[in-house]
C-alpha atoms as a PDB file:
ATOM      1  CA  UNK A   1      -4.888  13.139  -4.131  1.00  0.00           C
ATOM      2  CA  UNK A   2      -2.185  13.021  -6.649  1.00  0.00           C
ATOM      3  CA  UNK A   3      -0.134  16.474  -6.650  1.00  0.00           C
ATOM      4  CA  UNK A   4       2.572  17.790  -9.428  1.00  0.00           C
ATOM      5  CA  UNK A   5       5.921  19.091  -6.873  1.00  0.00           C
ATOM      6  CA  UNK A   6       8.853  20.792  -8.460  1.00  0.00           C
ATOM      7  CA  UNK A   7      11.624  19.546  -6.422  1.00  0.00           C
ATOM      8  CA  UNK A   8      15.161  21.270  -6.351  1.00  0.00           C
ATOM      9  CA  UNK A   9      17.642  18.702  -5.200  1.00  0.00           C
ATOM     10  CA  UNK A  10      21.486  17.467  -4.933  1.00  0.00           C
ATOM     11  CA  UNK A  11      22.806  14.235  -7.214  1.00  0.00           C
ATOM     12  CA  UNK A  12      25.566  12.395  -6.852  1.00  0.00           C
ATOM     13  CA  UNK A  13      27.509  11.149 -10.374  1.00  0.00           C
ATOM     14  CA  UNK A  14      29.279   8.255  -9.910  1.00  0.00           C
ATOM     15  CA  UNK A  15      32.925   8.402 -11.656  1.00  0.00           C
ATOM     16  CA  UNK A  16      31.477   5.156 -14.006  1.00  0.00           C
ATOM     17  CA  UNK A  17      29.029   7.500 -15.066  1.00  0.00           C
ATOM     18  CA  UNK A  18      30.905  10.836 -15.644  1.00  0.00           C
ATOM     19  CA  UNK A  19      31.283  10.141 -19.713  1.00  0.00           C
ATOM     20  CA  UNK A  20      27.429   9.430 -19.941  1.00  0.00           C
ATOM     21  CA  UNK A  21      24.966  12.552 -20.739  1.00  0.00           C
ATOM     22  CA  UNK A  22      24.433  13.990 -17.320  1.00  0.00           C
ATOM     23  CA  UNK A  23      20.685  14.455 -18.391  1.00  0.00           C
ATOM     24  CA  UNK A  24      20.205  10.991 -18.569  1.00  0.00           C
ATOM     25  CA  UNK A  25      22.312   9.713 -15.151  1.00  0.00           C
ATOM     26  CA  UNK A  26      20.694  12.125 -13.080  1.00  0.00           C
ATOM     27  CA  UNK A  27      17.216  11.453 -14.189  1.00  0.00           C
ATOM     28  CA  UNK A  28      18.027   7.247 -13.559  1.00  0.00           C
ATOM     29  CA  UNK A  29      19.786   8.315  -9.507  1.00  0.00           C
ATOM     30  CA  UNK A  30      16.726  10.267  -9.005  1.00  0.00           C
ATOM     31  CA  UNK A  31      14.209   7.776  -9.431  1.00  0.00           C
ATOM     32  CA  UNK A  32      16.316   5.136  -7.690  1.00  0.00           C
ATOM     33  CA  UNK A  33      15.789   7.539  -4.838  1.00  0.00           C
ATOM     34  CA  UNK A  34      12.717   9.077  -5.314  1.00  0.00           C
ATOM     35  CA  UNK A  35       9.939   6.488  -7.143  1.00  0.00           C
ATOM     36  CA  UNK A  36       7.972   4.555  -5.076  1.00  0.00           C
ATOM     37  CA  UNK A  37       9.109   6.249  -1.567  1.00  0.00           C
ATOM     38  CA  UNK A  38       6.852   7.821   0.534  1.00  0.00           C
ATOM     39  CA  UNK A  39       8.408  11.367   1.119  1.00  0.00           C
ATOM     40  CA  UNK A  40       6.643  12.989   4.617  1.00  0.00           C
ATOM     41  CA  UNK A  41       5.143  16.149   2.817  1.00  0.00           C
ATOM     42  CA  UNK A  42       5.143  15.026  -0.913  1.00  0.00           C
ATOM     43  CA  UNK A  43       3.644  11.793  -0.704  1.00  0.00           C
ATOM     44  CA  UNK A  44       4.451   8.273  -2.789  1.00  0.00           C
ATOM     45  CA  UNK A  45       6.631   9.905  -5.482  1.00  0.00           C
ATOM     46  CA  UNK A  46       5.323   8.185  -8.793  1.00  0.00           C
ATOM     47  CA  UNK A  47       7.646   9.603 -11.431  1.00  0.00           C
ATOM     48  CA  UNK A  48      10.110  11.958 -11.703  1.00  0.00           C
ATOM     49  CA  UNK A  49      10.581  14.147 -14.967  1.00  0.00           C
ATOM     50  CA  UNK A  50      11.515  17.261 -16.503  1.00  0.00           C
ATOM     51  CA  UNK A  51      15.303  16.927 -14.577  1.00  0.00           C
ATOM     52  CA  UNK A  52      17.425  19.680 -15.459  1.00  0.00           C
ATOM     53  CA  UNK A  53      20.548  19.511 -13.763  1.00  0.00           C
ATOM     54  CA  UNK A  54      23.241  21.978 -13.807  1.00  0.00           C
ATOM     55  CA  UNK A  55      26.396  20.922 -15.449  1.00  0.00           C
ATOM     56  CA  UNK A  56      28.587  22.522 -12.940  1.00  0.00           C
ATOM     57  CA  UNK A  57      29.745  20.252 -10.482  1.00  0.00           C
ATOM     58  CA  UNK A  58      31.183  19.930  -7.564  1.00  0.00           C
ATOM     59  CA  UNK A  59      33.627  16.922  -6.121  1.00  0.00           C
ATOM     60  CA  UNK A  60      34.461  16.090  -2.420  1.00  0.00           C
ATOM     61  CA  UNK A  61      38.141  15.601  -1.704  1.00  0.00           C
ATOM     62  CA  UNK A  62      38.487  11.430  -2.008  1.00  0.00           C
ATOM     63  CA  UNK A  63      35.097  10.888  -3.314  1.00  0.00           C
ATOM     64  CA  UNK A  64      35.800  10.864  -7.014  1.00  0.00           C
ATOM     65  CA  UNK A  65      31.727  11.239  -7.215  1.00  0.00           C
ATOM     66  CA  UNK A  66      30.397  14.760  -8.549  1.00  0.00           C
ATOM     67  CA  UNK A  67      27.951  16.449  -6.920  1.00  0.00           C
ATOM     68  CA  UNK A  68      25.248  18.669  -8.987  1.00  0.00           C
ATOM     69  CA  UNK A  69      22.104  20.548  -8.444  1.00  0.00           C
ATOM     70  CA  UNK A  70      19.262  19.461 -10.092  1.00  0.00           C
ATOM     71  CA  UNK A  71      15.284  20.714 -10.270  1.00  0.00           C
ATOM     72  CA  UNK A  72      13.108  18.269 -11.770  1.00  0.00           C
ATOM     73  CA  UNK A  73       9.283  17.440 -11.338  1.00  0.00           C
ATOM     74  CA  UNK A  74       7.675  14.027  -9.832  1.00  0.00           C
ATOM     75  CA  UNK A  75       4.665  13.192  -9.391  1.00  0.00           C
ATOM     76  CA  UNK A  76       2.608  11.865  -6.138  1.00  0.00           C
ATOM     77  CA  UNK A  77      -0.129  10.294  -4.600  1.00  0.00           C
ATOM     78  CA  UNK A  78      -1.240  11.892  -0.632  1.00  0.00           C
ATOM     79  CA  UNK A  79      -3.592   9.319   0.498  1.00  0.00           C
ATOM     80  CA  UNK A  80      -6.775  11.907   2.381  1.00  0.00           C
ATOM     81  CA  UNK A  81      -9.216  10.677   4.804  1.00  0.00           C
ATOM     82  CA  UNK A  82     -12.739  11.077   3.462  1.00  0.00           C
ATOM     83  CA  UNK A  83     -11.630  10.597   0.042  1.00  0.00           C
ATOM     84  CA  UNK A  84     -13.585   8.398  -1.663  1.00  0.00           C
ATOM     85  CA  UNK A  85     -11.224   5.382  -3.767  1.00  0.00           C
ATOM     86  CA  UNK A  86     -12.070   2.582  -6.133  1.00  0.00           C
ATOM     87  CA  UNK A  87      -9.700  -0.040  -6.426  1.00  0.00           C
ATOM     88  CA  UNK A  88      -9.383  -4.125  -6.261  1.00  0.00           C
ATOM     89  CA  UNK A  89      -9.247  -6.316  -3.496  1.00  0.00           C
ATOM     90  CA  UNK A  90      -5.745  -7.930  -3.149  1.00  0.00           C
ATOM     91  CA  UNK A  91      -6.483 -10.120  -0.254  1.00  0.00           C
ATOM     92  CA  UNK A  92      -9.380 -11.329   1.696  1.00  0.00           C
ATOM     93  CA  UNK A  93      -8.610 -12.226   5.442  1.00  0.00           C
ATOM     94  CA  UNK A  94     -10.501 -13.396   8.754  1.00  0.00           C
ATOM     95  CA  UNK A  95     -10.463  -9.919   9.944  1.00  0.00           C
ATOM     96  CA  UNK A  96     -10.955  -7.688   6.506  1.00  0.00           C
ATOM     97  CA  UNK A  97     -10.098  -7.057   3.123  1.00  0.00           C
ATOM     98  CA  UNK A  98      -6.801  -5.718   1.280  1.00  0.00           C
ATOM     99  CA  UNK A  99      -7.917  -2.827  -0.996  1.00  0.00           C
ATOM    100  CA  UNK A 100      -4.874  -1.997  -3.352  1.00  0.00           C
ATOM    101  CA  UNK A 101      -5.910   1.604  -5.122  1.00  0.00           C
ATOM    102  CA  UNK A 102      -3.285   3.920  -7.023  1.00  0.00           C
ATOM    103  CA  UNK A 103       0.293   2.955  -5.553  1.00  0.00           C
ATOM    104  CA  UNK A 104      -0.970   2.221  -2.698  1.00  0.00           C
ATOM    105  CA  UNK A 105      -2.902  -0.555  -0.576  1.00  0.00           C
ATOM    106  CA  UNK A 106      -5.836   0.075   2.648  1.00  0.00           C
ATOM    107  CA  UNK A 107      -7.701  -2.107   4.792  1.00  0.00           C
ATOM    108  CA  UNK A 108     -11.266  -2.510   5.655  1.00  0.00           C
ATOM    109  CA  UNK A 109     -11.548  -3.780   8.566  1.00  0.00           C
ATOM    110  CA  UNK A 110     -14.475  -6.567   9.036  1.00  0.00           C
ATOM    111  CA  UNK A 111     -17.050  -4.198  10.569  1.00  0.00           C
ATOM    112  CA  UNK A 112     -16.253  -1.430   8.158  1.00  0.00           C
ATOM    113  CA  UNK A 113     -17.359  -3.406   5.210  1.00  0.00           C
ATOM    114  CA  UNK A 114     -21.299  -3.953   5.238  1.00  0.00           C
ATOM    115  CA  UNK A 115     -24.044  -3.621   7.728  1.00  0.00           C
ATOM    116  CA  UNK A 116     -24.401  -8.064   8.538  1.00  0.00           C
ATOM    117  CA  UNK A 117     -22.408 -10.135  10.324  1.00  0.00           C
ATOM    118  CA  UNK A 118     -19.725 -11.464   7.811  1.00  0.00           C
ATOM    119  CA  UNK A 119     -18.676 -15.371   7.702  1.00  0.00           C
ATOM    120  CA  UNK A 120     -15.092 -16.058   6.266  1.00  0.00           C
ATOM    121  CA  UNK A 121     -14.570 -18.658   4.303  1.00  0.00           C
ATOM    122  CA  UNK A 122     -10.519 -19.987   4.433  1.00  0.00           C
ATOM    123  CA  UNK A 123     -11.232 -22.373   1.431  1.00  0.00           C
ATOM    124  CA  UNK A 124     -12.545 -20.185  -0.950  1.00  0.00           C
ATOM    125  CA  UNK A 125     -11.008 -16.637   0.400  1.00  0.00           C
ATOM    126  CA  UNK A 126     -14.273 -14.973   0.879  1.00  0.00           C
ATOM    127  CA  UNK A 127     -16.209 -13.221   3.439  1.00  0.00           C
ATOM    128  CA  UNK A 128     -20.398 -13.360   3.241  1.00  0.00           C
ATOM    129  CA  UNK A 129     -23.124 -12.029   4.676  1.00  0.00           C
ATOM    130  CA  UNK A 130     -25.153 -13.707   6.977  1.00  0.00           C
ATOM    131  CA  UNK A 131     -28.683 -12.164   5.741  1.00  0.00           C
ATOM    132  CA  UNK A 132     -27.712 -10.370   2.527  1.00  0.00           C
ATOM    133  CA  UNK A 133     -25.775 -13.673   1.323  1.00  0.00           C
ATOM    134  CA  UNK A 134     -23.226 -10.916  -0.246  1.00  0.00           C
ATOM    135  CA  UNK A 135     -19.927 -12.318  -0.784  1.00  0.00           C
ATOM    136  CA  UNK A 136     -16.625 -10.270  -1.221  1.00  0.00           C
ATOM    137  CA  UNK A 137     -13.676 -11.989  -2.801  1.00  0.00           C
ATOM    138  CA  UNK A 138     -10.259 -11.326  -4.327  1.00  0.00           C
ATOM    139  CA  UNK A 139     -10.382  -9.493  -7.669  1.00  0.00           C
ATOM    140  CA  UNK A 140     -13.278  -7.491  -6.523  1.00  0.00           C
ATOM    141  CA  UNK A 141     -13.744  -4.090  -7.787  1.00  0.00           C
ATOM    142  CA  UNK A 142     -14.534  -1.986  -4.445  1.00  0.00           C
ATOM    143  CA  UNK A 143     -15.808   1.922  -3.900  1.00  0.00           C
ATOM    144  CA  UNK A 144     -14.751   2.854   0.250  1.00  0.00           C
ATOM    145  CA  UNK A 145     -14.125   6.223   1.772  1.00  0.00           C
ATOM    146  CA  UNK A 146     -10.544   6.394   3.343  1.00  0.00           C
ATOM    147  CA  UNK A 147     -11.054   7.106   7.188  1.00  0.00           C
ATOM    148  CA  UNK A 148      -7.594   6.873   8.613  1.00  0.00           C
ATOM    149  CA  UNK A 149      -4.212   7.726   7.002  1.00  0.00           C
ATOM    150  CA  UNK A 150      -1.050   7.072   9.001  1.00  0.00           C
ATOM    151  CA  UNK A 151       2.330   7.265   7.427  1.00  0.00           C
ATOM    152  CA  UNK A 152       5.892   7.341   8.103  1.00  0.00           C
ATOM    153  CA  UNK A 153       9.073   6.531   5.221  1.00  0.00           C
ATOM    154  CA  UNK A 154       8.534   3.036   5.536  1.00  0.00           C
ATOM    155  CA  UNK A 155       5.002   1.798   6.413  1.00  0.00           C
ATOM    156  CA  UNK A 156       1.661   3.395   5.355  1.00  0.00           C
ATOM    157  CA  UNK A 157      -1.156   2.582   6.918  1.00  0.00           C
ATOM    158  CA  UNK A 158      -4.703   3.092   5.517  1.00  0.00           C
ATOM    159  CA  UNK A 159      -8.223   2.808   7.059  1.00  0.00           C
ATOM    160  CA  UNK A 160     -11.138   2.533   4.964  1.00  0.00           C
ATOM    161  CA  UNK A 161     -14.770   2.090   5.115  1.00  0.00           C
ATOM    162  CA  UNK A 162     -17.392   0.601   2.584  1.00  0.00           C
ATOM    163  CA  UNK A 163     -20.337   1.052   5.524  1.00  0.00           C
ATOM    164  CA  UNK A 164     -21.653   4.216   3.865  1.00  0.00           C
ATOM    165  CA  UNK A 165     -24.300   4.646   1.334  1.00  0.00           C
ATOM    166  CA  UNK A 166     -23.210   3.723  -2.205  1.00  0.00           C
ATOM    167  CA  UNK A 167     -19.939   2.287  -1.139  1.00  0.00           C
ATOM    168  CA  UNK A 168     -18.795  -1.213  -1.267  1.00  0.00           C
ATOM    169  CA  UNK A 169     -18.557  -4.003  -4.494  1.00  0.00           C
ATOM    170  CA  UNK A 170     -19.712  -1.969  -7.292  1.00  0.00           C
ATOM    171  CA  UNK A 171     -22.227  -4.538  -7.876  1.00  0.00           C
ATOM    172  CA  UNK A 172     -23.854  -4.294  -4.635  1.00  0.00           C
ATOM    173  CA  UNK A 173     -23.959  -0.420  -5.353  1.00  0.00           C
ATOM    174  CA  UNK A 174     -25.498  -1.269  -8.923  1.00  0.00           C
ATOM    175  CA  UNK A 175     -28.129  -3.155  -6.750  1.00  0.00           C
ATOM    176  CA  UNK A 176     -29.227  -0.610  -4.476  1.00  0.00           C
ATOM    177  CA  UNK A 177     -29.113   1.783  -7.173  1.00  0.00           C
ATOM    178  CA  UNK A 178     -32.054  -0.407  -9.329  1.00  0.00           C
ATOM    179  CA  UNK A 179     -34.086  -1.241  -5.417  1.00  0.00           C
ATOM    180  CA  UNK A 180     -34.484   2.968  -5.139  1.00  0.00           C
ATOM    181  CA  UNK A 181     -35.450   3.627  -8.714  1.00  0.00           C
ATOM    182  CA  UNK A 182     -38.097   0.547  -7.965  1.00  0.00           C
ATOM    183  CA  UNK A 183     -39.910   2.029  -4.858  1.00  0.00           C
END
């Protein structure tokens, strides 16, 4: 789910970058800190904008740095279970496939991803089903349902399923779509 946060924060100026407007420095330290970090509560920050900082500062004895308060607005993506994603396979493996979606990336593991028993194929980086003769491959656009969401600053970790009714390659969904307007 992608969520608007107003954050209210501290930035440290550098003394190199005292003579620069302090709009524009404290909007480029935030996103070195903030974009593309997982942040336990607000999610995988996006992008940060709307920084007002207050040009009062304050300096630490020996620093040389000033220190301001700033409030500013970022955007994020919380990865929920049972929310439904479309995205592209990124990598096709022996034991699953790599779903990249938004920011971030999940993993459906072999037995989440179709009702047959899937072959892999090393050469050609593809998994296929025994009866249906489906085959899944890198570049794939994919509908899944996200069934497991564990996260922590550095690692995110992200379950999903395509074993569900109108989940899966969008062109297998197209299929069974046409089969139950035909019976």
């Amino acid at each position: 789910m992608y969520m608007l946060h107003r954050i209210r924060d501290v930035v440290r100026i550098t003394p190199d970058k005292l003579g620069s407007p302090l709009e524009e420095v404290a909007k480029e330290v935030l996103r070195e800190e903030y974009e593309y970090r997982y942040i336990p509560g607000i999610g995988w920050v996006l992008a940060i904008y709307n920084v007002k900082i207050s040009h009062i500062g304050k300096m630490i004895y020996g620093d040389g740095a000033s220190y301001h308060v700033v409030e500013f607005d970022a955007l994020s993506y919380i990865p929920e279970e049972r929310e439904v994603i479309e995205g592209e396979v990124t990598d096709v493996r022996n034991f699953g496939v790599f779903v990249r979606f938004g920011p971030v990336e999940g993993l459906a593991h072999i037995s989440q991803i179709m009702d047959d028993h899937l072959t892999y194929n090393p050469r050609q980086g593809t998994l296929m089903g025994e009866k249906t003769r489906r085959i899944i491959t890198i570049g794939d656009v994919v509908r899944a349902r996200i069934v497991s969401v564990s996260a922590s600053p550095s690692v995110m970790k992200i379950g999903l399923t395509m074993r569900q009714p109108f989940m899966g390659k969008l062109e297998w969904i197209k299929e069974d779509i046409e089969k139950l307007r035909g019976s």
